[in-house]
Every structure is written in structure tokens, then in C-alpha cells.
Protein backbone atom coordinates (compact mmCIF):
# COMPACT_ATOMS: atom_id res chain seq x y z
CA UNK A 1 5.54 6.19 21.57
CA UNK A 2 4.59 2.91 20.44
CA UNK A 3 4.30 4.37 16.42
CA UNK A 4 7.49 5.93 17.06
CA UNK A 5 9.14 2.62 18.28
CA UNK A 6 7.57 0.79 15.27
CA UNK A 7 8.94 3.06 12.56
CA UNK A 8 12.54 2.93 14.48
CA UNK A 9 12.74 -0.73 14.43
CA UNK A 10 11.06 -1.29 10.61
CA UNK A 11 14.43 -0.70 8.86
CA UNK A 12 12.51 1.97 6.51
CA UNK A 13 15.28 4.85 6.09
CA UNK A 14 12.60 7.96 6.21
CA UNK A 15 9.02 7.96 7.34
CA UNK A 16 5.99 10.94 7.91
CA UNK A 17 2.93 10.24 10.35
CA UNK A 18 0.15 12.03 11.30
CA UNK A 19 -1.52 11.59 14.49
CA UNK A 20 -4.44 9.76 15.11
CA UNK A 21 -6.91 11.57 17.29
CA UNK A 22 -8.07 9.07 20.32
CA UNK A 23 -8.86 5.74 18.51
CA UNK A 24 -9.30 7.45 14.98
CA UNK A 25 -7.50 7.75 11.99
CA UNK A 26 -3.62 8.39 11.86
CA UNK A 27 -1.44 7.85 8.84
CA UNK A 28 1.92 6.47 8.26
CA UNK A 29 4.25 6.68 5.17
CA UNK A 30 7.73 4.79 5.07
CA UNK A 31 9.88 4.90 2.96
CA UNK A 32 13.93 3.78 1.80
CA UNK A 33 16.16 6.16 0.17
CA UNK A 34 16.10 4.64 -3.00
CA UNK A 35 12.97 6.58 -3.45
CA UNK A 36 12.80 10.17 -3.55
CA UNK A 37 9.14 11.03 -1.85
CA UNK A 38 8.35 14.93 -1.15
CA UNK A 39 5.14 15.79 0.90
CA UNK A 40 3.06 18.28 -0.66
CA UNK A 41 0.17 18.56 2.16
CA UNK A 42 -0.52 16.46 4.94
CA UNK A 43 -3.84 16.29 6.90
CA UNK A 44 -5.80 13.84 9.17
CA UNK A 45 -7.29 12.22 6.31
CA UNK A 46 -4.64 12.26 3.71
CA UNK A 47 -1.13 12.44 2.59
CA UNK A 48 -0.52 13.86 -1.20
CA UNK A 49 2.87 13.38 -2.21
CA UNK A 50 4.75 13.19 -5.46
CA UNK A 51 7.43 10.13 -5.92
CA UNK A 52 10.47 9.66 -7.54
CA UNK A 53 13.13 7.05 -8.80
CA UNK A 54 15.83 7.69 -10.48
CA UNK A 55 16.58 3.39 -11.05
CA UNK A 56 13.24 3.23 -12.94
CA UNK A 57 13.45 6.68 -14.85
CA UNK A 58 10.12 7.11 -13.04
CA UNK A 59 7.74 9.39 -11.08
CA UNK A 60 4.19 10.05 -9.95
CA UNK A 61 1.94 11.17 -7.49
CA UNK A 62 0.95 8.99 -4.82
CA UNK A 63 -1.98 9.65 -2.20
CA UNK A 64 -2.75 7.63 1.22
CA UNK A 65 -5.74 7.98 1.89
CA UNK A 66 -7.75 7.48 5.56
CA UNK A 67 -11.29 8.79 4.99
CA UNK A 68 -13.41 9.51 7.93
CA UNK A 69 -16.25 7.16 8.26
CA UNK A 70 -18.34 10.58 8.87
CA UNK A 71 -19.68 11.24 5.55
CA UNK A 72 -19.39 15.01 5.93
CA UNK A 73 -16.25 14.75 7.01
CA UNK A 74 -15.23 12.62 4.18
CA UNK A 75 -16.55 14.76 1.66
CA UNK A 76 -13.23 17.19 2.70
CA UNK A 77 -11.04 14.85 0.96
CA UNK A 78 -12.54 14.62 -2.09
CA UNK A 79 -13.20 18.25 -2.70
CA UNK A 80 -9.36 19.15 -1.56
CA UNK A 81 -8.42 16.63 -3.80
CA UNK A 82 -10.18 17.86 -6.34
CA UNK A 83 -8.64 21.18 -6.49
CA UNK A 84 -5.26 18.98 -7.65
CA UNK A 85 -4.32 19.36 -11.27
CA UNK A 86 -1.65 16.93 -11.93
CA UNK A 87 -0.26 16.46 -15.45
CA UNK A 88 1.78 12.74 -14.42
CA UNK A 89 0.11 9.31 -12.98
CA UNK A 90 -1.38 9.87 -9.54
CA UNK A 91 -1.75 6.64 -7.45
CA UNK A 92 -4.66 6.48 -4.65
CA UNK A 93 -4.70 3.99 -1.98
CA UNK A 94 -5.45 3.46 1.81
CA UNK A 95 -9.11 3.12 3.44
CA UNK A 96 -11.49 5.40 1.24
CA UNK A 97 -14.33 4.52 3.49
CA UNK A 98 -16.70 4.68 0.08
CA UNK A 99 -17.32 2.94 -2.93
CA UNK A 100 -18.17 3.72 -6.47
CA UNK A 101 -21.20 0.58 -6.56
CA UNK A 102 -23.07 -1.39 -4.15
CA UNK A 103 -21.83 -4.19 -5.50
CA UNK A 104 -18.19 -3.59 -4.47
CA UNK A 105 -20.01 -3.84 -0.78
CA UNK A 106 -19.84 -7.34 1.51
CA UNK A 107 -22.23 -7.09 4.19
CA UNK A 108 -23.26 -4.45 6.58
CA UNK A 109 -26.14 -1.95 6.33
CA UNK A 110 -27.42 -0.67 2.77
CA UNK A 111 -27.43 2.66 4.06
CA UNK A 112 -24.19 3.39 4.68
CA UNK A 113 -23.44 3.85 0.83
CA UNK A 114 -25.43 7.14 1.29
CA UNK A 115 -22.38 8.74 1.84
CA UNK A 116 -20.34 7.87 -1.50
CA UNK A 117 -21.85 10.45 -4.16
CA UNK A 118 -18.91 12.81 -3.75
CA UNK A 119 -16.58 10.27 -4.19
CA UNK A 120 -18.39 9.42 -7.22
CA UNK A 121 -18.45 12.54 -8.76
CA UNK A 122 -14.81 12.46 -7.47
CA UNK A 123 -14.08 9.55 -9.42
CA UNK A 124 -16.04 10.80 -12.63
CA UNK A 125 -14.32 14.27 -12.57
CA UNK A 126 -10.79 12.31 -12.19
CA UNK A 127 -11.00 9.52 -14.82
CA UNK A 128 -10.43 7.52 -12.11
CA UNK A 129 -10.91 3.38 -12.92
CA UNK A 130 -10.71 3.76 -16.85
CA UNK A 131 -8.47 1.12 -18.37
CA UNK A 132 -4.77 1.60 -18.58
CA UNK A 133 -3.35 3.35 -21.84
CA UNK A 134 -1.11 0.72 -24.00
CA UNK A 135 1.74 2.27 -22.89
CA UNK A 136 1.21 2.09 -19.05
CA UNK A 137 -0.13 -1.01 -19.69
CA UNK A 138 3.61 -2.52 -21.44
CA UNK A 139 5.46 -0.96 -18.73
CA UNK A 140 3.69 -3.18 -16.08
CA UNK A 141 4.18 -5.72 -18.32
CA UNK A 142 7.96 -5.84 -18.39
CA UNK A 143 9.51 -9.05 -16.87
CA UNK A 144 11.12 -8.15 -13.56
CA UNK A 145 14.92 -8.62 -13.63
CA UNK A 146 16.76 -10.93 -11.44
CA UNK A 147 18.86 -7.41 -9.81
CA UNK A 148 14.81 -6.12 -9.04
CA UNK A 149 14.20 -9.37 -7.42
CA UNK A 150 17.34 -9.13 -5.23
CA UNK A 151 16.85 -5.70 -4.23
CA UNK A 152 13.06 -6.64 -3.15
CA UNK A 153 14.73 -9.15 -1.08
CA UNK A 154 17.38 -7.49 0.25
CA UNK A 155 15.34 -4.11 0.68
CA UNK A 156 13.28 -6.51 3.72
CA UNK A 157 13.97 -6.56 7.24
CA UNK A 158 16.32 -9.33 7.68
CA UNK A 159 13.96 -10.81 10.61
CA UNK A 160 10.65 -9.99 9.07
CA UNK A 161 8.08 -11.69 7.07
CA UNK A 162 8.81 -15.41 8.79
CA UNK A 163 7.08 -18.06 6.65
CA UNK A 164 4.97 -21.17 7.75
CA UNK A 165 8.49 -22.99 7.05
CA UNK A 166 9.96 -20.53 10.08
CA UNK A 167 12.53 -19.21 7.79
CA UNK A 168 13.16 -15.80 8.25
CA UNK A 169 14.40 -13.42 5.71
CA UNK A 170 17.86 -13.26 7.00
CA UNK A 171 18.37 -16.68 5.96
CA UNK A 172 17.87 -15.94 1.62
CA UNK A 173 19.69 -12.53 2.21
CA UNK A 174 22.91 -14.38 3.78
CA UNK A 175 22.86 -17.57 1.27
CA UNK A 176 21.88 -15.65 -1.70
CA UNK A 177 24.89 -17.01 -3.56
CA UNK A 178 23.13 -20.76 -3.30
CA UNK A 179 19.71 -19.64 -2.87
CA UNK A 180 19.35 -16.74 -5.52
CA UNK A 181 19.21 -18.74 -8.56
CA UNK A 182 16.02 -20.68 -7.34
CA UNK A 183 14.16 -17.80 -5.67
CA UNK A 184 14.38 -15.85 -9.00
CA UNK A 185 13.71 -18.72 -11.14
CA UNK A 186 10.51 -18.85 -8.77
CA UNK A 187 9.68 -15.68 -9.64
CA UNK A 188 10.05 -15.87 -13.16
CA UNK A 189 8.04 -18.73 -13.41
CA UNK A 190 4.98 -16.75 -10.99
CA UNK A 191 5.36 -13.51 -13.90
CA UNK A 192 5.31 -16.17 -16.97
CA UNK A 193 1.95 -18.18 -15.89
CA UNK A 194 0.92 -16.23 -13.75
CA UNK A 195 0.37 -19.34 -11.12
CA UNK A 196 1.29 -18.81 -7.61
CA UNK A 197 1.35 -22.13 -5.01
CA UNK A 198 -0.95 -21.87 -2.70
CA UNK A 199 1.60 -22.32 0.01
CA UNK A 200 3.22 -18.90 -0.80
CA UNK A 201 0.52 -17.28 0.92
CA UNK A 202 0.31 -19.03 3.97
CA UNK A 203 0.74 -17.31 7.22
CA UNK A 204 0.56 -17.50 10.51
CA UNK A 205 -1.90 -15.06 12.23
CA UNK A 206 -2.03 -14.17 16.12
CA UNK A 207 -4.97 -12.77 17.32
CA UNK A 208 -4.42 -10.42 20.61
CA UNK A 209 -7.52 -10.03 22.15
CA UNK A 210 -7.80 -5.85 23.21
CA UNK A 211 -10.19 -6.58 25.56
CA UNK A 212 -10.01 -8.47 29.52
CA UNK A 213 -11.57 -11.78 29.46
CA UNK A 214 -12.28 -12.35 25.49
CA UNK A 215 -15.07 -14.34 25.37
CA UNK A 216 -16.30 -14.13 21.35
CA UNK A 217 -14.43 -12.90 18.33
């Protein structure tokens, strides 16, 4: 109920969950309907879809990804995936629960990267983490125009994303005639040097304890 609520209120225009089972996994996918996303299969450890936009004269496949932090059940994921052939770019993301090297790892027992040869030989069998072809490479390359920058800040919930100044979004979205020039000028600038303030990443974070009578986090 409370997913459900969530996904109402997030302003996405179409959306696909799976179920978590007790306190474990569950996947969500939202998306507007500027993007054309069809689900080819759906289980309790991944989502494989193929995406499509029509503004960018672009597609690919894109998988979300919640491993199981049981190795044997992990090793379901990589060997369905596996059995994929795709001819365009195929984007993975989400919590893979493995790693290709132990030095990737921060903390926690050695021994859990028992569980990440099949992912390896996933990765191996895939191509996956080669460098990016010239031509992929130029098209992340291209400088973002100032209609993409409106439409990522109009395509926000207008009382999301509050900043440490306690602006919300609402407040660029209804000045935009005053406000636009600067914001993509901002942006321009970020893409050109590549040097973000420090500031722009500042947030506010509220921890809510999930247990009676917190005593340590």
C-alpha cells in the first residue's frame, strides 16, 4: 500500500513493481511518457526491458537489477541473463550484490566475494566494462542544450528535491522566464570544466530510526 501510494504521488506517468517477499528484494521502475519502455521479463531479481525515445533518435536495453545476497540464488540472474542476445547497447544497474575484484570491496568479510565467479564469467562472456567505442563515446560528449536542461527541470516534481537553501522545485519551474538563463548558464559552465560547487550537493538527510528506543546507529 505504502509502494503503491509512493508511485501515485511521484508524478512518474507509468511505473512496473515487483513484490518484495517479507523484508527482501522488490523492484520498482518509473517512468514519464516521453520514454517508450516495454518489459520483456520480470522476476524477483530483475527487470529486462528495452527503451525508447523518439526526442533522442535513441534506444537500448536497460536491466534493474536486485541480486539476492544468496549466492546460489544469485547465480539465476546471471545465467538467465546470459541466454540474452542483444544486437543494441544494454544498460545494467541496481544492487548486483557481487563484484568483478576485491578491490572494488570497502569493508566487511573477505569471504563473501566467494560468491562473484558467475558474475565474472558473466561479465567476461558480455564484454561488460571495456571502454566505450569513439562513437558512443562523442555522443555522451555532446553539450546538453538549454531545451534538455528545461525539460530535466520541468520533468521534476514541482515539490521535490528541496535544497539546503529550502527552495523547492516549484519555485525555478514557475520563474523560469527570470531564472532560466542562469540555471542553464550553470549548467553549461558544470559540462565545460567539469567543476561542480561543492554546495550543489548538499542535502539534508533525516534519519528515522525503524526500531523502539534507538540507542546506536
Amino acid at each position: 500500500m505504502k509502494a503503491d501510494n509512493f508511485i501515485r504521488k511521484s508524478g512518474f506517468d507509468n511505473s512496473l513493481k515487483v513484490e518484495a517477499k517479507g523484508f527482501y528484494g522488490g523492484i520498482w521502475i518509473l517512468w514519464r511518457k516521453e520514454l517508450d519502455v516495454n518489459i520483456i521479463q520480470a522476476s524477483n531479481q530483475f527487470i529486462h526491458t528495452i527503451c525508447k525515445s523518439d526526442y533522442h533518435n535513441f534506444s537500448c536495453y536497460a536491466t534493474m537489477i536486485y541480486a539476492s545476497r544468496n549466492p546460489k540464488k544469485r547465480v539465476v540472474v546471471w545465467n538467465q541473463l546470459l541466454s540474452i542476445a542483444l544486437p543494441e547497447p544494454w544498460v545494467l544497474g541496481g544492487n548486483l550484490n557481487a563484484i568483478v575484484s576485491t578491490d572494488e570491496q570497502r569493508g566487511g568479510a573477505r569471504n563473501g566475494s566467494l560468491g562473484n565467479a558467475p558474475f565474472k564469467g558473466f561479465s567476461a562472456m558480455r564484454g561488460c566494462f571495456h571502454p566505450l567505442e569513439a562513437l558512443a563515446f562523442q555522443k555522451l560528449s555532446v553539450e546538453v542544450t538549454d531545451d534538455e536542461i528545461k525539460m530535466a527541470m520541468f520533468g521534476m516534481h514541482p515539490q521535490k528535491s528541496l535544497g539546503i537553501d529550502r527552495i523547492h522545485v516549484m519555485f525555478y519551474q514557475k520563474n523560469w522566464e527570470v531564472v532560466g538563463r542562469s540555471i542553464c548558464s550553470f549548467v553549461h559552465a558544470a559540462f565545460l570544466d567539469g567543476n561542480i560547487a561543492d554546495w550543489v550537493n548538499c542535502t539534508v538527510i533525516v534519519l528515522i530510526p525503524k526500531v523502539e528506543k534507538q540507542e546506536r546507529i
